[in-house]
Structure formats: C-alpha cells, structure tokens
C-alpha atoms as a PDB file:
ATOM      1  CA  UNK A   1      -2.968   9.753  -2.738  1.00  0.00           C
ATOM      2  CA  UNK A   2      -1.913  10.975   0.867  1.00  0.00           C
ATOM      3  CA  UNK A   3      -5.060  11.124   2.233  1.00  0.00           C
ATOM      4  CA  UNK A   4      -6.303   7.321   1.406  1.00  0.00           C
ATOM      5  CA  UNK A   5      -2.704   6.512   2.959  1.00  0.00           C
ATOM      6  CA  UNK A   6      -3.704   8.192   5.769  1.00  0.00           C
ATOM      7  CA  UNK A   7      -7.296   6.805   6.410  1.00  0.00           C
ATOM      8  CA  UNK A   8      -5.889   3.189   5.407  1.00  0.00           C
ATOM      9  CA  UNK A   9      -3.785   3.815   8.675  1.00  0.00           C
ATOM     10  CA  UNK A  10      -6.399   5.326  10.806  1.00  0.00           C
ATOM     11  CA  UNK A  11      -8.951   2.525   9.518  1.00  0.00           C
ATOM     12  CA  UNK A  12      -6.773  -0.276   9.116  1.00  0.00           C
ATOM     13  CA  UNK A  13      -7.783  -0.781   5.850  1.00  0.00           C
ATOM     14  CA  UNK A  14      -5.837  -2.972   2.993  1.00  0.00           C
ATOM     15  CA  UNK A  15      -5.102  -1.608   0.027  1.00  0.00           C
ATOM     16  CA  UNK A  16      -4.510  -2.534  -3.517  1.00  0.00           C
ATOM     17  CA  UNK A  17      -1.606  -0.825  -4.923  1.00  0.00           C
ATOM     18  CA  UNK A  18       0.316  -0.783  -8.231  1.00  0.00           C
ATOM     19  CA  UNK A  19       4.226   0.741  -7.485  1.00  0.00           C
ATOM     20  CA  UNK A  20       6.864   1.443  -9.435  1.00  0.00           C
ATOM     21  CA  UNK A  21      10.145  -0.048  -8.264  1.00  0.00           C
ATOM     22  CA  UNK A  22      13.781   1.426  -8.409  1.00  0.00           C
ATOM     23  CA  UNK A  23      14.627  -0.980 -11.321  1.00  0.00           C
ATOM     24  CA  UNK A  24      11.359   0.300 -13.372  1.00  0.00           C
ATOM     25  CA  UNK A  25       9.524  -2.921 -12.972  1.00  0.00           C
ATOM     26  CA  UNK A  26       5.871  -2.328 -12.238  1.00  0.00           C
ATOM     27  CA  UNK A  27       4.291  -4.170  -9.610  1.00  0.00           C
ATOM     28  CA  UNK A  28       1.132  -4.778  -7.708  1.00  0.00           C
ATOM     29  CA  UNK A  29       0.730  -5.137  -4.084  1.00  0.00           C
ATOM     30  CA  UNK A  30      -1.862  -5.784  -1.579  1.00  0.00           C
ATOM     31  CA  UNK A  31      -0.590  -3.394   1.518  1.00  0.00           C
ATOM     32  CA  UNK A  32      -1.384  -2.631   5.137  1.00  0.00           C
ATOM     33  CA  UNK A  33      -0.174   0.852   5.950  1.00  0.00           C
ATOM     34  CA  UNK A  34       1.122   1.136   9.221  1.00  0.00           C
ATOM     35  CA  UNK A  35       2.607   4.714   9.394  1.00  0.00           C
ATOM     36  CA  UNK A  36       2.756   7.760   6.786  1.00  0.00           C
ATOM     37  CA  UNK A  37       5.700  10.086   6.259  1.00  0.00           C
ATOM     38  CA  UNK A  38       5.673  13.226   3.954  1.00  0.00           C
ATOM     39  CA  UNK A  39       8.022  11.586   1.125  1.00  0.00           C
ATOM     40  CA  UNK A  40       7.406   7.724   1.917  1.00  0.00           C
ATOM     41  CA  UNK A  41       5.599   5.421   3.962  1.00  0.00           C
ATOM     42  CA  UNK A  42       5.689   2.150   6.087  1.00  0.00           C
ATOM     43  CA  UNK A  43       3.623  -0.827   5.066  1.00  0.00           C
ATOM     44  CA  UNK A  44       2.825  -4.765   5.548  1.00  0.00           C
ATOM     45  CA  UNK A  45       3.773  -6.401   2.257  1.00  0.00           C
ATOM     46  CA  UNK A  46       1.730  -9.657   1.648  1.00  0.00           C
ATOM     47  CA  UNK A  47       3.531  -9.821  -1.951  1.00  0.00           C
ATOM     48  CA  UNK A  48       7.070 -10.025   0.166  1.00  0.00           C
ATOM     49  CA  UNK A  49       5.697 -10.688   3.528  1.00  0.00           C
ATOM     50  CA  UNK A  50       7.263  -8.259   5.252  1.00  0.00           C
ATOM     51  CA  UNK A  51       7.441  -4.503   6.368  1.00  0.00           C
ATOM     52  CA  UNK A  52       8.646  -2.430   3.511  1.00  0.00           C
ATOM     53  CA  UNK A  53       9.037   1.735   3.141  1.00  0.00           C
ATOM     54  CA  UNK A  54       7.664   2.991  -0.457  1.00  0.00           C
ATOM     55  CA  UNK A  55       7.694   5.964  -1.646  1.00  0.00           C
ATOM     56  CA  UNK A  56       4.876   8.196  -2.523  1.00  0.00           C
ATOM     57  CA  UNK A  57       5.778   9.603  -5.567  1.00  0.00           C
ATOM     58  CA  UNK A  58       6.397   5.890  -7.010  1.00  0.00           C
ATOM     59  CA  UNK A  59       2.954   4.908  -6.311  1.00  0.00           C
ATOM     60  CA  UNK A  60       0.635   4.627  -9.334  1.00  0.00           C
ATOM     61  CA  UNK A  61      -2.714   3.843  -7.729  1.00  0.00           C
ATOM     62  CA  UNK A  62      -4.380   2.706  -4.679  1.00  0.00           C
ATOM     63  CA  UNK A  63      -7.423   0.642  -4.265  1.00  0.00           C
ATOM     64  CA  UNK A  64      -9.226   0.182  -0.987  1.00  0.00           C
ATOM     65  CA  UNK A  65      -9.743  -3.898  -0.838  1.00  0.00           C
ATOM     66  CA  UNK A  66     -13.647  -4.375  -0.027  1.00  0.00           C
ATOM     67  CA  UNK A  67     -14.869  -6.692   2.493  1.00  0.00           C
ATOM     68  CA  UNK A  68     -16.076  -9.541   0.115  1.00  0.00           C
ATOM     69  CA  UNK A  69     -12.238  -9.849  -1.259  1.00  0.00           C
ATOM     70  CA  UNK A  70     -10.794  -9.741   2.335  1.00  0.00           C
ATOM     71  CA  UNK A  71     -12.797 -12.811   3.436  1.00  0.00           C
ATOM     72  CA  UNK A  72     -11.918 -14.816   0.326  1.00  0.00           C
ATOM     73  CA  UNK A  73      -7.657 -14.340   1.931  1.00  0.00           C
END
C-alpha cells in the first residue's frame, strides 16, 4: 500500500481508493496524493474537494485511475 502511495506522488498519478472513516462508514474516493508520511498521508479529495490527511492503516484498497477514465473527468 505504501509504495503505490509513494509512486502516485512521484508520478502524479490519481488513484481510486476505498477508506474507512472514523465513524465506520466506508467510502470511495478518487485521490491525488500530494505527500506521504509513515502513519498517514496528504491528498486532493475530488469526493470533498479539498486537501484531506488519511490514514494508512484505514485504507482498504487503491486503484491507479487509467488514462481512458481520466479523460472522461
């Protein structure tokens, strides 16, 4: 899970991610990482539109968005 954080931020990739929040609501997310901590990290939130921390261990998976789904946002 760290290291697709950490090439999303090197590539500047968007990523797909489904997150479990404080309250135990499940979520998905489309994300831009921007910067990568050991216990949580700083992303773009196009759900909230905003920059929003997470935290690692809440995050249930991570997609990389391809290039066809990227053109169609």
């Amino acid at each position: 899970m760290l290291k697709i954080l950490v090439k999303s931020v090197s590539y500047g990739d968007l990523l797909d991610m489904m997150y479990l929040a404080k309250d135990g609501t499940i979520t998905q997310r489309r994300i831009k990482v921007l910067q990568v901590g050991e216990v949580s990290f700083r992303a773009y939130c196009y759900l909230r539109g905003t920059k929003r921390t997470f935290i690692i261990d809440n995050v249930l998976a991570l997609v990389p968005v391809s290039q066809k789904e990227r053109d169609v946002i």
